[in-house]
Protein backbone atom coordinates (compact mmCIF):
# COMPACT_ATOMS: atom_id res chain seq x y z
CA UNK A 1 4.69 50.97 -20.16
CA UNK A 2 3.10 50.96 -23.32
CA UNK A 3 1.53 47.83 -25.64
CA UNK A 4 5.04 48.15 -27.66
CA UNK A 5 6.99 47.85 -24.70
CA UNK A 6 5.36 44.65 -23.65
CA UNK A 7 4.91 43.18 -27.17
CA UNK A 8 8.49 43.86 -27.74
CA UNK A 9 9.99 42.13 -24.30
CA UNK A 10 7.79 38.97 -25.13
CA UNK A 11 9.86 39.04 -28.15
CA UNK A 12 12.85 39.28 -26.86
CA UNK A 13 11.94 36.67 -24.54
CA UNK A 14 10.37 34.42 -26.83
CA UNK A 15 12.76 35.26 -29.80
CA UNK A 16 15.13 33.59 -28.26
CA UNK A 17 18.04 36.45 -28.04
CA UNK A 18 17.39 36.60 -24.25
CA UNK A 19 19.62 33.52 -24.11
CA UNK A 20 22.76 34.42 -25.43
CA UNK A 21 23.41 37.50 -23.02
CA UNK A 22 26.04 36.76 -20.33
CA UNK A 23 23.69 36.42 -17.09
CA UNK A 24 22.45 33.12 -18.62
CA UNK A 25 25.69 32.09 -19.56
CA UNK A 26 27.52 33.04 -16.63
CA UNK A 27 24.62 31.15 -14.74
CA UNK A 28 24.13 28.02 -16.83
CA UNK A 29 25.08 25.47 -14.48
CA UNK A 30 23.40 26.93 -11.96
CA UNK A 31 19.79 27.06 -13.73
CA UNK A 32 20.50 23.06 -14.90
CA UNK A 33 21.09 22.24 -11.24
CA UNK A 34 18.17 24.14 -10.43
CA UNK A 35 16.16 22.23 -12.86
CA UNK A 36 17.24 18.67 -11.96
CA UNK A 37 16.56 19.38 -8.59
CA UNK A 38 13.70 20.00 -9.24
CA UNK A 39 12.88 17.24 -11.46
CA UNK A 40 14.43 14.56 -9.01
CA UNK A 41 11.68 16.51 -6.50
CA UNK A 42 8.66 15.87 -8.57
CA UNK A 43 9.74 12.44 -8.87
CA UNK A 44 10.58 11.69 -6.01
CA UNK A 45 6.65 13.16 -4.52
CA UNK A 46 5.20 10.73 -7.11
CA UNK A 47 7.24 8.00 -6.09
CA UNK A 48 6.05 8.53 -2.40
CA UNK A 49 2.30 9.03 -3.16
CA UNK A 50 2.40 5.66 -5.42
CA UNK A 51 3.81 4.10 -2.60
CA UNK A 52 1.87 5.38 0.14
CA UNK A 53 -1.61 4.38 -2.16
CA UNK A 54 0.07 1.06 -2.53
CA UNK A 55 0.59 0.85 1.66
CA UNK A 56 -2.79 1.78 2.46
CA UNK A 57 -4.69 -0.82 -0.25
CA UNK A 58 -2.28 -3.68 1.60
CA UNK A 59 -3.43 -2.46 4.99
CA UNK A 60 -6.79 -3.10 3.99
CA UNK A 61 -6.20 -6.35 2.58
CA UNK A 62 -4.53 -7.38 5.64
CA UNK A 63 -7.68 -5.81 7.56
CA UNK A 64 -10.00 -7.82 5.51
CA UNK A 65 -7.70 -11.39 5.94
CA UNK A 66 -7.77 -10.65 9.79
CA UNK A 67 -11.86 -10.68 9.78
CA UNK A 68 -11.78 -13.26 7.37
CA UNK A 69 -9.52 -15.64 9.37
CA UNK A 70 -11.21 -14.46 13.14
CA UNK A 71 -14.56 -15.65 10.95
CA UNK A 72 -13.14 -18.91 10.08
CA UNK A 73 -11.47 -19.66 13.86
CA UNK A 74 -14.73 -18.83 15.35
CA UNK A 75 -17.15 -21.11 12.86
CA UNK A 76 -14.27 -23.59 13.93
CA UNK A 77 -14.71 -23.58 17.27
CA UNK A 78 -18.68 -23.70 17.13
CA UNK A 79 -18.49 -26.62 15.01
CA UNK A 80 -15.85 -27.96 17.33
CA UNK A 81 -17.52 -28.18 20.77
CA UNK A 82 -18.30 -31.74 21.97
CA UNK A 83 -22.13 -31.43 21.78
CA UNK A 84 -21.84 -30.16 18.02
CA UNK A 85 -19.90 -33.31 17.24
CA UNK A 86 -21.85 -36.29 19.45
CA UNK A 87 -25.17 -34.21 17.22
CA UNK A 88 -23.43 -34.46 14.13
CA UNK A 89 -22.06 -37.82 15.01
CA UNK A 90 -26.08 -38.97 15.62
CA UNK A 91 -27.17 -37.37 12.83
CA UNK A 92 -24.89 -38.92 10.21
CA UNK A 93 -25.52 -42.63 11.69
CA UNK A 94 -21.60 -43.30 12.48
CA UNK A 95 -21.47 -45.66 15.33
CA UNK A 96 -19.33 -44.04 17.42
CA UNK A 97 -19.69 -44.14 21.38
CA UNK A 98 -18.10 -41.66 24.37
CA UNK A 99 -15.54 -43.73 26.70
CA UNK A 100 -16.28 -43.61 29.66
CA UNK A 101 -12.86 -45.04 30.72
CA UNK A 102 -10.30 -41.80 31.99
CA UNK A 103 -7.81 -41.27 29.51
CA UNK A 104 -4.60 -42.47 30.16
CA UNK A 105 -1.42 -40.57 29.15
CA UNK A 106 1.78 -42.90 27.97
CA UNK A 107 5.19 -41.43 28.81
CA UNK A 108 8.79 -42.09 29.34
CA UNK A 109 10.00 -43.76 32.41
């Protein structure tokens, strides 16, 4: 194959007279169906790899509100015990006193 041969089928191709034979004609629906297949494919991958970016950033969220709330619920329960709040109730001067009564539960008879 010479330079002539090849310069002359990228014409051919290029000039546009490749089109109007009867292959592409005979095959035109074909090559559209081909071709919105495979545009509804590409789509349809970016679609999925927007979505699965947008999945993994809320999993980490939720990963960080889990730690966030087990921090919380733990400072809770420190600042919560008994002895933390008779200190705190020292400290601050509120006259407050334990009973040393049982406690007594009302109910229905």
């Amino acid at each position: 194959m010479t330079v002539k041969d090849i310069k002359k089928k990228i014409m051919y191709i290029l000039g546009g007279t490749v089109l109007t034979e009867d292959f592409f004609w005979k095959n035109a629906r074909f090559i559209i169906t081909v071709f919105v297949i495979i545009v509804l494919y590409i789509s349809n991958r970016y679609s999925c790899i927007e979505k699965m970016a947008k999945i993994e950033s809320l999993q980490r969220e939720l990963k960080d509100a889990k730690y966030e709330s087990l921090t919380i619920s733990a400072e809770l329960m420190g600042v919560s015990r008994e002895s933390k709040v008779e200190d705190m109730v020292q400290k601050n001067g509120v006259d407050l006193k334990q009973t040393k009564d049982p406690i007594y539960k009302l109910g229905k008879k």
